[in-house]
N, C-alpha and C. Protein backbone atom coordinates (compact mmCIF):
# COMPACT_ATOMS: atom_id res chain seq x y z
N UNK A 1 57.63 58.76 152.73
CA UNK A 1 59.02 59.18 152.99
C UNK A 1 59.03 60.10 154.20
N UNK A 2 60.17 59.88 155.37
CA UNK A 2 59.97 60.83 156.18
C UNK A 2 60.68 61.95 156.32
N UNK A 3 59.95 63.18 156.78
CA UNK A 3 61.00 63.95 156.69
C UNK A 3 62.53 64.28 156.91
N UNK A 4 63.17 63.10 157.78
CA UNK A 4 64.28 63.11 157.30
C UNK A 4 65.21 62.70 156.86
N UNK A 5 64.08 61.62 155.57
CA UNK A 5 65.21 61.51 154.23
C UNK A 5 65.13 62.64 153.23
N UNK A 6 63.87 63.75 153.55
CA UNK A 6 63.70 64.11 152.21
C UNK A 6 64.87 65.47 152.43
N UNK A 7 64.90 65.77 154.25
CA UNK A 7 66.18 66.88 154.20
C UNK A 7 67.30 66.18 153.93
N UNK A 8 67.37 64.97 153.69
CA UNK A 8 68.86 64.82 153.69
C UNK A 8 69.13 64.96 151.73
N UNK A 9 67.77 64.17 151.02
CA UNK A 9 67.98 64.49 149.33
C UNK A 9 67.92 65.99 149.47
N UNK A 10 67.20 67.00 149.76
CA UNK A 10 67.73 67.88 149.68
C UNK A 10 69.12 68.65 149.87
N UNK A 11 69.23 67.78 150.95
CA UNK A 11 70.71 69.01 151.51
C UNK A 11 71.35 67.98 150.37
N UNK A 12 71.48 66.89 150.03
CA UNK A 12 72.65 66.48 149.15
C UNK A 12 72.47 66.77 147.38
N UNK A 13 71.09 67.17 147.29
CA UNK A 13 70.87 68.56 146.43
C UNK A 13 71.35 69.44 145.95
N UNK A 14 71.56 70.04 147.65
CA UNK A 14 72.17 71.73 147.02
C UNK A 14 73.43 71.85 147.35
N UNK A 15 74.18 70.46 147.81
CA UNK A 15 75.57 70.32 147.71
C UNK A 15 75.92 69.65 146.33
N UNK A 16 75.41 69.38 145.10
CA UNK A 16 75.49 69.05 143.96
C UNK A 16 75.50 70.27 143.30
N UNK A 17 74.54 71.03 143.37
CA UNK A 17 74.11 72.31 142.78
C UNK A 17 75.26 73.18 143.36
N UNK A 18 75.93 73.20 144.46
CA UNK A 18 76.67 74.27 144.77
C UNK A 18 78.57 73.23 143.77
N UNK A 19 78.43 71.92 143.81
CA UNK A 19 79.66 71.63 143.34
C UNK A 19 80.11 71.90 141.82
N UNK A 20 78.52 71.81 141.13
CA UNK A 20 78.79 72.24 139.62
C UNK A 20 78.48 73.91 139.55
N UNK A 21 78.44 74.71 140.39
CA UNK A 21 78.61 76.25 140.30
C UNK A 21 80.34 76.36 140.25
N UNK A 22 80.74 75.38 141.64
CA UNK A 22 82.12 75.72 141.82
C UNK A 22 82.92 75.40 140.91
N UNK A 23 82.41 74.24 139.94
CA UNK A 23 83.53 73.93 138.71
C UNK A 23 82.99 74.63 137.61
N UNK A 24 82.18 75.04 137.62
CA UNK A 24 81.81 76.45 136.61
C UNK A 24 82.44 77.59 136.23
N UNK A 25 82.53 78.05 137.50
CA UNK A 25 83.29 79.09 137.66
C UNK A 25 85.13 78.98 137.70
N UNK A 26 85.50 77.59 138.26
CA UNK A 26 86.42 77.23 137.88
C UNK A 26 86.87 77.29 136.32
N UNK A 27 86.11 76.67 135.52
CA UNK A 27 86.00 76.25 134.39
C UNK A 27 86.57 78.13 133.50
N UNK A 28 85.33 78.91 133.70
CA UNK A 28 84.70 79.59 132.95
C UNK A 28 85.17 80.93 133.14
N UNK A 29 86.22 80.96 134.61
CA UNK A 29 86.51 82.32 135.11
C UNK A 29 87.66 82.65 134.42
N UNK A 30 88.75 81.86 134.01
CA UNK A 30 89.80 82.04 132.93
C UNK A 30 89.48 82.48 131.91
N UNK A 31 88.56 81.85 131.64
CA UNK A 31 87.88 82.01 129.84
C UNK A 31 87.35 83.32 129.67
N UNK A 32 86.96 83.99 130.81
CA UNK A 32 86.51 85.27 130.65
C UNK A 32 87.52 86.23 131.03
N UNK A 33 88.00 86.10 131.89
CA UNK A 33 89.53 86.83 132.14
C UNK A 33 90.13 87.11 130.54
N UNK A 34 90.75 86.23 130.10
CA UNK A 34 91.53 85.82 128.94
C UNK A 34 90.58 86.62 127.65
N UNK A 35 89.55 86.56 127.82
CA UNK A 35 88.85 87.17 126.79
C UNK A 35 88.44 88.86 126.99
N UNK A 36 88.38 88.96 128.15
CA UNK A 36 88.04 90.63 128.72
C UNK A 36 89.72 91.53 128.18
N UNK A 37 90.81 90.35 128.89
CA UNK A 37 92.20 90.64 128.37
C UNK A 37 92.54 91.47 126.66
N UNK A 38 91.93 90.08 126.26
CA UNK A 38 92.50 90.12 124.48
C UNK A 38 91.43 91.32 124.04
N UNK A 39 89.91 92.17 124.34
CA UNK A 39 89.52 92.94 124.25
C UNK A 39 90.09 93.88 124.68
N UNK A 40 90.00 93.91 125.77
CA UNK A 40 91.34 95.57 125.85
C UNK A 40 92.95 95.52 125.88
N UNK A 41 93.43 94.66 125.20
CA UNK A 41 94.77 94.85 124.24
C UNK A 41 94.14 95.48 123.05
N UNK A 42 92.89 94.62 122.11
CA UNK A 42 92.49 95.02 120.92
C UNK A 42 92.33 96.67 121.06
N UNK A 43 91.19 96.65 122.09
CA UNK A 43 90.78 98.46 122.39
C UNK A 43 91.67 99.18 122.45
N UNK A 44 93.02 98.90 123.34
CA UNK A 44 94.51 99.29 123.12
C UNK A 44 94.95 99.96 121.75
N UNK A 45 94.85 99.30 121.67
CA UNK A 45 95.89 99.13 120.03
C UNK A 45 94.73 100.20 118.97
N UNK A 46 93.38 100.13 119.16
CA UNK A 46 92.92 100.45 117.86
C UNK A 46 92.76 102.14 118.38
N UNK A 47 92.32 102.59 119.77
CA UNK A 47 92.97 103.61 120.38
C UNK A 47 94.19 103.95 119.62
N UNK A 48 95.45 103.86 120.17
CA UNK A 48 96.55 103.86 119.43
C UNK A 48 96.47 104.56 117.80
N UNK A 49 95.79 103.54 117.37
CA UNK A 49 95.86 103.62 116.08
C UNK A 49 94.52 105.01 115.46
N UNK A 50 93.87 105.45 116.35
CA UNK A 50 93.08 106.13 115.75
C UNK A 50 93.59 107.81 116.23
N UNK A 51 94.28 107.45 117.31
CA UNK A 51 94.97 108.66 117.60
C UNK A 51 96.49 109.01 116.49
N UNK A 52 97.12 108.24 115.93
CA UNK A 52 98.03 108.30 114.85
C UNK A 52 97.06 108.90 113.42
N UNK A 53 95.77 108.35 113.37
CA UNK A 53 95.13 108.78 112.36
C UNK A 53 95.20 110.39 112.42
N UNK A 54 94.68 111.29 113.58
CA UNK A 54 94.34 112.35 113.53
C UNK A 54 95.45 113.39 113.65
N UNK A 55 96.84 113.04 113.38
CA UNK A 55 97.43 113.77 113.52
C UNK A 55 97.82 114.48 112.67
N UNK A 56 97.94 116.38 112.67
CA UNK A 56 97.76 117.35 111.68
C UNK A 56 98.74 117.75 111.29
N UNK A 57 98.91 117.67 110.05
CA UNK A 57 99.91 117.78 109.21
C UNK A 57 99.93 119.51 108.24
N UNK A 58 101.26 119.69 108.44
CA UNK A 58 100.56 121.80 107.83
C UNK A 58 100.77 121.80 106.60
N UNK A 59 100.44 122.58 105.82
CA UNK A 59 101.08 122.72 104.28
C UNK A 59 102.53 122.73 103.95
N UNK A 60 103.12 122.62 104.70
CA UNK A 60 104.55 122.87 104.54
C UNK A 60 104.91 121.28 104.39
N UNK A 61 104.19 120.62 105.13
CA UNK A 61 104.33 119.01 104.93
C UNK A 61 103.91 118.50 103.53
N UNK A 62 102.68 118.82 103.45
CA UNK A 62 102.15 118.54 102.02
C UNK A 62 103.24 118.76 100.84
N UNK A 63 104.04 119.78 101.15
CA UNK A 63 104.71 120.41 100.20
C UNK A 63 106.12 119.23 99.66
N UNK A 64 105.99 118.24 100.61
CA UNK A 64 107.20 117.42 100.75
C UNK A 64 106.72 116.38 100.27
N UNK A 65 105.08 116.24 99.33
CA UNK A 65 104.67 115.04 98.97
C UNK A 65 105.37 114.86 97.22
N UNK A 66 105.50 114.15 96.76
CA UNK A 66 106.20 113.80 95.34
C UNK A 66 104.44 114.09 94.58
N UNK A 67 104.80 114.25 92.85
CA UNK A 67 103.78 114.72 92.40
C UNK A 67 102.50 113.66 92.04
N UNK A 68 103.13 112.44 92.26
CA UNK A 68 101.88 110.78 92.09
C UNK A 68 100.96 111.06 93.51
N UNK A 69 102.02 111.32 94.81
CA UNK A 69 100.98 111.13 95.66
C UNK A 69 100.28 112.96 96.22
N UNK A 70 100.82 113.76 95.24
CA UNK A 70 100.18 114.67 95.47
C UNK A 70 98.43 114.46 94.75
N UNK A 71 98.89 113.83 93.79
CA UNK A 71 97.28 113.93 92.86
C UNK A 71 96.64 112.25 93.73
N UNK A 72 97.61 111.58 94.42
CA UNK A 72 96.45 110.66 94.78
C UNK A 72 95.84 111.41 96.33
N UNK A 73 96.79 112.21 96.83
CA UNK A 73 95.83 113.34 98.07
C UNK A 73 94.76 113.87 97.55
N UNK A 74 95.03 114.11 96.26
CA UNK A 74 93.82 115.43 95.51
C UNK A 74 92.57 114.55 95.54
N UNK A 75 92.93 113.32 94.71
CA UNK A 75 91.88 111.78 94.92
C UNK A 75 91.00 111.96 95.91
N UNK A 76 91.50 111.80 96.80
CA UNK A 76 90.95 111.36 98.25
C UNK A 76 89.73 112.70 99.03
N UNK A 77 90.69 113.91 98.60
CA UNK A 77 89.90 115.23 98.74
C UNK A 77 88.99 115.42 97.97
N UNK A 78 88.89 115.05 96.59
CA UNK A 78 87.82 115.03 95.62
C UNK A 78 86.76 114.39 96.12
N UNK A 79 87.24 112.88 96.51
CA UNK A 79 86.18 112.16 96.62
C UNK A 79 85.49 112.66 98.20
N UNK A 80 85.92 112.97 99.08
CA UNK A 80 85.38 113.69 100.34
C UNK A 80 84.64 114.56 100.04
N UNK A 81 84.56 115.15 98.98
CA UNK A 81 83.50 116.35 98.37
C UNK A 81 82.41 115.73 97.48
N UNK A 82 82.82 114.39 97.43
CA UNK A 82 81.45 113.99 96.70
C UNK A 82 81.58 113.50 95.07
N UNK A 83 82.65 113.86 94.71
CA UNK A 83 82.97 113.49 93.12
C UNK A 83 83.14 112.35 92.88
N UNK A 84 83.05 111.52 91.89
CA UNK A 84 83.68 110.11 91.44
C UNK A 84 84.96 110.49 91.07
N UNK A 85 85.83 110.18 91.35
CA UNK A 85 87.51 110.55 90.88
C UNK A 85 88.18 109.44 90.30
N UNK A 86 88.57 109.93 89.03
CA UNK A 86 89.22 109.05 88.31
C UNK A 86 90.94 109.51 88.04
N UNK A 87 92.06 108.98 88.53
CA UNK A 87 93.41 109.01 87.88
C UNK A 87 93.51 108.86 86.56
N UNK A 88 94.09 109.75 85.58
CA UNK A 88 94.33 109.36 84.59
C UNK A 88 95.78 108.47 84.19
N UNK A 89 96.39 107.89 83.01
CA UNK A 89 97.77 107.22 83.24
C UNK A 89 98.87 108.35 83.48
N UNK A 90 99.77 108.02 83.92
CA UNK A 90 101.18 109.19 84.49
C UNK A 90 101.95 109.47 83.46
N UNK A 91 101.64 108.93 82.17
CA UNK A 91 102.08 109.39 80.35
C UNK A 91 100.68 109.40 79.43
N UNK A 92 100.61 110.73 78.65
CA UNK A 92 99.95 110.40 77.63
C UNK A 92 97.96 111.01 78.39
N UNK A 93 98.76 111.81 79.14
CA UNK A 93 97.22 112.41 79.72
C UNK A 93 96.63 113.40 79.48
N UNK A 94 97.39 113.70 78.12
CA UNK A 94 96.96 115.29 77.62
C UNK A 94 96.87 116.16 78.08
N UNK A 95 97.46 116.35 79.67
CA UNK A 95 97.02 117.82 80.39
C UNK A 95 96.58 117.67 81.54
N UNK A 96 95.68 116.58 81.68
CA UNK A 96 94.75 115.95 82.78
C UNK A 96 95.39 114.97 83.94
N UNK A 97 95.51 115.06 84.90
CA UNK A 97 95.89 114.37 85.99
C UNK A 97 94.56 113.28 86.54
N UNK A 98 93.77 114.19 87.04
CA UNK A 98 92.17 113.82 87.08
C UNK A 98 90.94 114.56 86.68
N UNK A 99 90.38 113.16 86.65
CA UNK A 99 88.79 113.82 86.24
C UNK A 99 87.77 113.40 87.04
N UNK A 100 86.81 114.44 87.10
CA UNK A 100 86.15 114.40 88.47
C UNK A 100 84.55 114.38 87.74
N UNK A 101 83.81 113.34 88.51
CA UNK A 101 82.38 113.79 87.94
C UNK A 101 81.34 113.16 89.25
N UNK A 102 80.58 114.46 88.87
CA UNK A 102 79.36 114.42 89.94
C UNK A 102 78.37 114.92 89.19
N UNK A 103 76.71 114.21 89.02
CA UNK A 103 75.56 114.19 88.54
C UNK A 103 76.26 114.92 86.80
N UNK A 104 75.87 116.47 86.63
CA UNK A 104 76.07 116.35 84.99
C UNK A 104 77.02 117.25 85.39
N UNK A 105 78.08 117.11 86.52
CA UNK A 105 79.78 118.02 86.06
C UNK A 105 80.87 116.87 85.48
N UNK A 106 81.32 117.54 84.65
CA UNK A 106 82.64 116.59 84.61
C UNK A 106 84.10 117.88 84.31
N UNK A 107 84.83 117.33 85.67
CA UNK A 107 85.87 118.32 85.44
C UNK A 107 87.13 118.13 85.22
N UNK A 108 88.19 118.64 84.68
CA UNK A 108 89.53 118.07 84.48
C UNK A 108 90.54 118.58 85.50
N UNK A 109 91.55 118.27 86.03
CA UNK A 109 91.85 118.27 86.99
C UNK A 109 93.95 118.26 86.95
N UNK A 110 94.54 119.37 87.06
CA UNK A 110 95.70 119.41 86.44
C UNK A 110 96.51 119.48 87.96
N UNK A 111 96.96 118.50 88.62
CA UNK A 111 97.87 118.81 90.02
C UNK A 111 99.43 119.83 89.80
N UNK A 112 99.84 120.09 90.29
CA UNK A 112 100.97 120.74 90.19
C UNK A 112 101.67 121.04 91.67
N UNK A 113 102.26 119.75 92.08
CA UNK A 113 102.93 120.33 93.45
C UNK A 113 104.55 120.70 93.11
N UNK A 114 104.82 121.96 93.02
CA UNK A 114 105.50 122.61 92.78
C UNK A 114 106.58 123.12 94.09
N UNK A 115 107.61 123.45 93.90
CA UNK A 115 108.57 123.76 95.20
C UNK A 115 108.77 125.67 94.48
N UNK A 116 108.28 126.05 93.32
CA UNK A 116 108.26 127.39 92.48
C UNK A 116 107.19 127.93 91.81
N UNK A 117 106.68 128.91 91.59
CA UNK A 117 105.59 129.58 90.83
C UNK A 117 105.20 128.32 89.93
N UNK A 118 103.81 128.11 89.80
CA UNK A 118 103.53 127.78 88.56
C UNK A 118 103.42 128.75 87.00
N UNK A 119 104.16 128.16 85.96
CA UNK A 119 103.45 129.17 85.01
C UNK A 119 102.64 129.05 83.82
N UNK A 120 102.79 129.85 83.03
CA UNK A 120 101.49 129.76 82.07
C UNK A 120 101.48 128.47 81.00
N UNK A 121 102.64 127.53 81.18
CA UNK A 121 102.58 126.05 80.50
C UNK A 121 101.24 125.39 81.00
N UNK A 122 101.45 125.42 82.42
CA UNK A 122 100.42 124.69 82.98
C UNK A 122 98.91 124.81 82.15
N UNK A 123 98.92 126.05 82.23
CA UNK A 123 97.03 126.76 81.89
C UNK A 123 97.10 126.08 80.61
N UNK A 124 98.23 126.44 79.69
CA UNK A 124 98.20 125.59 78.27
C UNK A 124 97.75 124.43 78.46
N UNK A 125 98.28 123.99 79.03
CA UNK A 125 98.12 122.32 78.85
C UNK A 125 96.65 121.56 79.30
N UNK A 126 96.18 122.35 80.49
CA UNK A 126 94.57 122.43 80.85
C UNK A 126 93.76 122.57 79.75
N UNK A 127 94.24 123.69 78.59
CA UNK A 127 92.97 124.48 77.73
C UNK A 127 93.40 123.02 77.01
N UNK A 128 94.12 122.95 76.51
CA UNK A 128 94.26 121.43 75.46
C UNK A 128 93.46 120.24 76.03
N UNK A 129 93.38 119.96 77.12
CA UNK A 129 93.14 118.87 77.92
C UNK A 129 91.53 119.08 77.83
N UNK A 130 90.83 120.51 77.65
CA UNK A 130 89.54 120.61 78.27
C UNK A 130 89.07 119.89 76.59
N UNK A 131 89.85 120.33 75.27
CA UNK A 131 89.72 119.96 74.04
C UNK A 131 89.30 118.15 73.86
N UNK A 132 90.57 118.10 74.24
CA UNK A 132 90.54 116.13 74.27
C UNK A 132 89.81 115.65 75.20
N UNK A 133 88.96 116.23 76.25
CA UNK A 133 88.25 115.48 77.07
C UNK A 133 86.64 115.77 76.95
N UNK A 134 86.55 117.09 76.14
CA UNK A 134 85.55 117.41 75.38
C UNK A 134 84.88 117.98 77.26
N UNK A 135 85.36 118.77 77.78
CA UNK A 135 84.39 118.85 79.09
C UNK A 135 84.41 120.39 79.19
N UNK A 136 84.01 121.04 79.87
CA UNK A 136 84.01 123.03 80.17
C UNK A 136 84.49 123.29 81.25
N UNK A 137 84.68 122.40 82.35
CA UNK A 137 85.36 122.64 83.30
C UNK A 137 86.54 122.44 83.82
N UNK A 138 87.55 123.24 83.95
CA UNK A 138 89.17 122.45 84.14
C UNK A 138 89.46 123.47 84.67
N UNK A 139 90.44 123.14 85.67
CA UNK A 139 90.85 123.43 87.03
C UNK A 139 92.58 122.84 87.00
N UNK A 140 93.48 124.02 87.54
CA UNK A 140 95.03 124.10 88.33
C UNK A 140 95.13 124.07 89.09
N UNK A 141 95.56 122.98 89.84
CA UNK A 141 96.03 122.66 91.89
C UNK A 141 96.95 122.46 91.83
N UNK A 142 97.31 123.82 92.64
CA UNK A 142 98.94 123.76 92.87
C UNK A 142 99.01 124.00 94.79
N UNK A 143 100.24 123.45 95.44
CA UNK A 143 100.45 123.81 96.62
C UNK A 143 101.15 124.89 96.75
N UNK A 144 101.52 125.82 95.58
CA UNK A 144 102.18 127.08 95.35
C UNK A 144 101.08 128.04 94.98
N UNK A 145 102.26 128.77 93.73
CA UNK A 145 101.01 129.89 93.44
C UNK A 145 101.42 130.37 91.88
N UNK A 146 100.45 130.63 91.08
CA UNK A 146 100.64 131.23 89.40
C UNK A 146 101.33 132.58 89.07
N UNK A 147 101.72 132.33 88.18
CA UNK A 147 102.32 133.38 87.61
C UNK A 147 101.44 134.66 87.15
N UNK A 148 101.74 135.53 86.94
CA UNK A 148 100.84 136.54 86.54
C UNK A 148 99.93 136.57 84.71
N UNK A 149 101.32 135.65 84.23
CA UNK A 149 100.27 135.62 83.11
C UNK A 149 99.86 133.58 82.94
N UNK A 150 100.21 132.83 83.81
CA UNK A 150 99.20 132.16 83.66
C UNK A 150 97.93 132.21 84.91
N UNK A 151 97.58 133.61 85.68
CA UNK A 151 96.30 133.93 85.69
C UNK A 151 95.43 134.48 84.57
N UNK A 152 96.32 135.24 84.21
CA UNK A 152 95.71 135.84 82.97
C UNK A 152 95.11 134.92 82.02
N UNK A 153 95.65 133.75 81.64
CA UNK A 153 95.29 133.18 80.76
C UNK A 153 94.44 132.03 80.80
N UNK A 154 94.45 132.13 82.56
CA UNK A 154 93.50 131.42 82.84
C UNK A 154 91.56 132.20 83.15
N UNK A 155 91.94 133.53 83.35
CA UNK A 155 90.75 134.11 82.89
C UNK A 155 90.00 134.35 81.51
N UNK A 156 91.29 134.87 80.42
CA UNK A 156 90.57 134.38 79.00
C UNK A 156 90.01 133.27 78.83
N UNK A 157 90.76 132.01 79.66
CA UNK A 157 90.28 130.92 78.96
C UNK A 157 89.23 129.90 79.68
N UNK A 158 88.69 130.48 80.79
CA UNK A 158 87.61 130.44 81.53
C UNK A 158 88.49 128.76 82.67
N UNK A 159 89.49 129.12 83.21
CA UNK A 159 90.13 127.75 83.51
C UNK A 159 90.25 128.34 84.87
N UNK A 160 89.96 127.67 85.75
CA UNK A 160 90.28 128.14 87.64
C UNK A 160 91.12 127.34 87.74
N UNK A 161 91.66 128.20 88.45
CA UNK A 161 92.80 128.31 89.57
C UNK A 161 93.09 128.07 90.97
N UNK A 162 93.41 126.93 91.35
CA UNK A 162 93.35 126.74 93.19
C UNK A 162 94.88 126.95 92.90
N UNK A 163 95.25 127.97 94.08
CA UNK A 163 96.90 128.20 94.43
C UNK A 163 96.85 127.57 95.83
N UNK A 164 97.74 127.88 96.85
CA UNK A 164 97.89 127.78 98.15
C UNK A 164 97.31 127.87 99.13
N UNK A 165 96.79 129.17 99.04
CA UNK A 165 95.61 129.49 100.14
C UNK A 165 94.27 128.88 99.56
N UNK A 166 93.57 128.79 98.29
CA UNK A 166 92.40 128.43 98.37
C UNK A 166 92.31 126.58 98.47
N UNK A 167 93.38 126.26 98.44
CA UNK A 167 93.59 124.95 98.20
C UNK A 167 93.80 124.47 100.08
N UNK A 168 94.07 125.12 100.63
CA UNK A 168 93.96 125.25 102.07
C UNK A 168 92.85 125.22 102.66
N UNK A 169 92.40 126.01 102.22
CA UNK A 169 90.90 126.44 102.49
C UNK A 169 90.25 125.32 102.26
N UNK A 170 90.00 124.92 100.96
CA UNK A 170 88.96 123.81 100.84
C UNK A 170 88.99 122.86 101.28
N UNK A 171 90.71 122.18 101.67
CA UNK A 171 90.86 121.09 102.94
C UNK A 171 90.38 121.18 104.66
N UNK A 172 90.36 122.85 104.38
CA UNK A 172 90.00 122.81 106.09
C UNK A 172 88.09 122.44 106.20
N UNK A 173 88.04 122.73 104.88
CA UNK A 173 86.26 122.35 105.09
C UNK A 173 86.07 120.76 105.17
N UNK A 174 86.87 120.58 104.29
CA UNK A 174 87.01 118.76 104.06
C UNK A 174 88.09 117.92 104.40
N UNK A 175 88.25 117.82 105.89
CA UNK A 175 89.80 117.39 106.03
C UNK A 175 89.51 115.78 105.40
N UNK A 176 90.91 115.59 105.28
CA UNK A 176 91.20 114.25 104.75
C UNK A 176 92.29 113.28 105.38
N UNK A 177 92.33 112.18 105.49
CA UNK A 177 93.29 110.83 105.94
C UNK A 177 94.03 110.96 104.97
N UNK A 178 95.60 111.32 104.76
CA UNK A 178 96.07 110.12 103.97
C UNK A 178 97.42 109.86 103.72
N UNK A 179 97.53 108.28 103.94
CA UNK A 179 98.31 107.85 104.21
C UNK A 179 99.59 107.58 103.21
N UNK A 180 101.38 108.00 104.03
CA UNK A 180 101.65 108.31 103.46
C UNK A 180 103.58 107.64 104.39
N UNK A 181 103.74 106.32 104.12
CA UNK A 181 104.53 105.79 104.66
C UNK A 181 103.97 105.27 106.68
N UNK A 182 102.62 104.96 106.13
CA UNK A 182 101.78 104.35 107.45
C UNK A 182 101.75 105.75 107.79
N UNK A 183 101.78 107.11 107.89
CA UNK A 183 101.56 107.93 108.61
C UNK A 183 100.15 108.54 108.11
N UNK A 184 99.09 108.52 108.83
CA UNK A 184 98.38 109.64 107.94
C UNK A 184 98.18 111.12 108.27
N UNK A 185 97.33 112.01 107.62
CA UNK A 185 97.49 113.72 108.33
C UNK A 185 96.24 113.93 107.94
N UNK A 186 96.05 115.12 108.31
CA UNK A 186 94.66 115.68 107.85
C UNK A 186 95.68 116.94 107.98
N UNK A 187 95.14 117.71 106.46
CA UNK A 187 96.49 119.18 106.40
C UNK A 187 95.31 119.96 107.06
N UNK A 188 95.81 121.19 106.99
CA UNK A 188 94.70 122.43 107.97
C UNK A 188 94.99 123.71 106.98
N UNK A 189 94.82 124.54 107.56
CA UNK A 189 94.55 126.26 106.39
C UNK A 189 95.45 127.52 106.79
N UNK A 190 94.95 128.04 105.86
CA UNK A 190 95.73 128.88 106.13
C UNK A 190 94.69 130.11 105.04
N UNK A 191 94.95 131.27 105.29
CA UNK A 191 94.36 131.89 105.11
C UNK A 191 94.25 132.40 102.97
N UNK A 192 93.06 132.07 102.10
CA UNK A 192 92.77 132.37 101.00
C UNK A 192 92.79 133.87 100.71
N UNK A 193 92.95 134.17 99.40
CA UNK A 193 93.24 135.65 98.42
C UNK A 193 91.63 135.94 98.33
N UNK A 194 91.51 137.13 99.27
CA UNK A 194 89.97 137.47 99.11
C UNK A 194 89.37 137.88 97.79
N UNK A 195 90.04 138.53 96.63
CA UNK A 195 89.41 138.58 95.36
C UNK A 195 89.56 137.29 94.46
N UNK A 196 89.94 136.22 94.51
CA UNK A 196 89.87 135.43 93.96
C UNK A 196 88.62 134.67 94.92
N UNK A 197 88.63 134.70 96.25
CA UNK A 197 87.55 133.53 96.76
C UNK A 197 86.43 133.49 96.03
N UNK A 198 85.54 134.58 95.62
CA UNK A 198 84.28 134.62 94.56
C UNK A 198 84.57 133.52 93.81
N UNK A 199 85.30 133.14 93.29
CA UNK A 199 85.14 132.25 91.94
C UNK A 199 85.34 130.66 92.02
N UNK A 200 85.43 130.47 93.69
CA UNK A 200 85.36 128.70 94.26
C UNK A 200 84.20 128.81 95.34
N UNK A 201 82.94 129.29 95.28
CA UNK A 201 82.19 129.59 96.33
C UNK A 201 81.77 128.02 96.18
N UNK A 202 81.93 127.08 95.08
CA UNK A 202 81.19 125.64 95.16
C UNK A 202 82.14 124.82 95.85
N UNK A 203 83.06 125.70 96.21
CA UNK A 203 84.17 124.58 96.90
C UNK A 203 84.55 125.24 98.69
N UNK A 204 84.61 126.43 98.40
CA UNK A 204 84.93 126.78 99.34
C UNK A 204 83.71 127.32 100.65
């Protein structure tokens, strides 16, 4: 063969090789466009959506939650701390809203989002509840604050007490998502009752 048939199979070679690059890229440059596209709409949007997540909601908001989704907030905060959290039914709960258990605690769990003092019914209804659930630990969460004699009666009867501020407190250690007409919040703090803090040092 002489050399110049073999430049001419060549040159008609790398004019083959250059015609299937050009319909390649023809082909293939949409397809990647279109796909780089629909990735950052997605990235868009989930942006979007993660910045709606973090937005902080104060106690004064919380205060505007009804009392089902106050104890399913409590849920969500429990379980951020590590507990298995169980709802009890919304009739017929003896006292108990939730019950919380981690390795050998099991605790009872009485919500109370209140727009007024809580009072000493509440603590009653805990000490009964600690009876029927057969457990030693039971606990009042309120987004308010107790009365003077259901503190009292919650010290005879060995029953803690989260009011406002310590219930603040323990969210600012453990913020939480939750959603609440597509909106979610993470609440923030506000400042806890320094002689009572001693007695939530496992929480707070």
């Amino acid at each position: 063969m002489t050399q110049k048939n073999k430049n001419y199979k060549s040159y008609n070679s790398n004019i083959f090789v250059t015609i299937i690059r050009i319909i390649l890229i023809i082909v293939l440059l949409p397809i990647v466009l279109i796909y780089l596209i629909i990735k950052l709409v997605k990235g868009y949007k989930s942006n979007r959506e993660n910045k709606e997540k973090v937005k902080i909601f104060s106690i004064s908001q919380i205060d505007t939650l009804t009392g089902t989704e106050f104890e399913e907030y409590l849920k969500l905060l429990f379980e951020t701390m590590g507990y298995e959290v169980f709802l009890t039914k919304a009739s017929g709960d003896f006292g108990a809203d939730l019950i919380l258990k981690k390795k050998n605690e099991n605790i009872i769990v009485q919500a109370k989002c209140f727009s007024k003092t809580v009072g000493v019914r509440a603590v009653q209804e805990i000490i009964a509840a600690k009876n029927h659930y057969r457990v030693q630990d039971a606990v009042v969460v309120t987004n308010n604050y107790f009365s003077k004699e259901a503190q009292t009666l919650a010290i005879e009867s060995d029953v803690r007490l989260v009011d406002r501020d310590i219930l603040v407190k323990i969210i600012q250690k453990n913020p939480v998502y939750f959603e609440r007409k597509k909106i979610e919040f993470v609440a923030t703090t506000l400042d806890a009752q320094t002689q009572i803090n001693a007695r939530y040092k496992f929480w707070i």
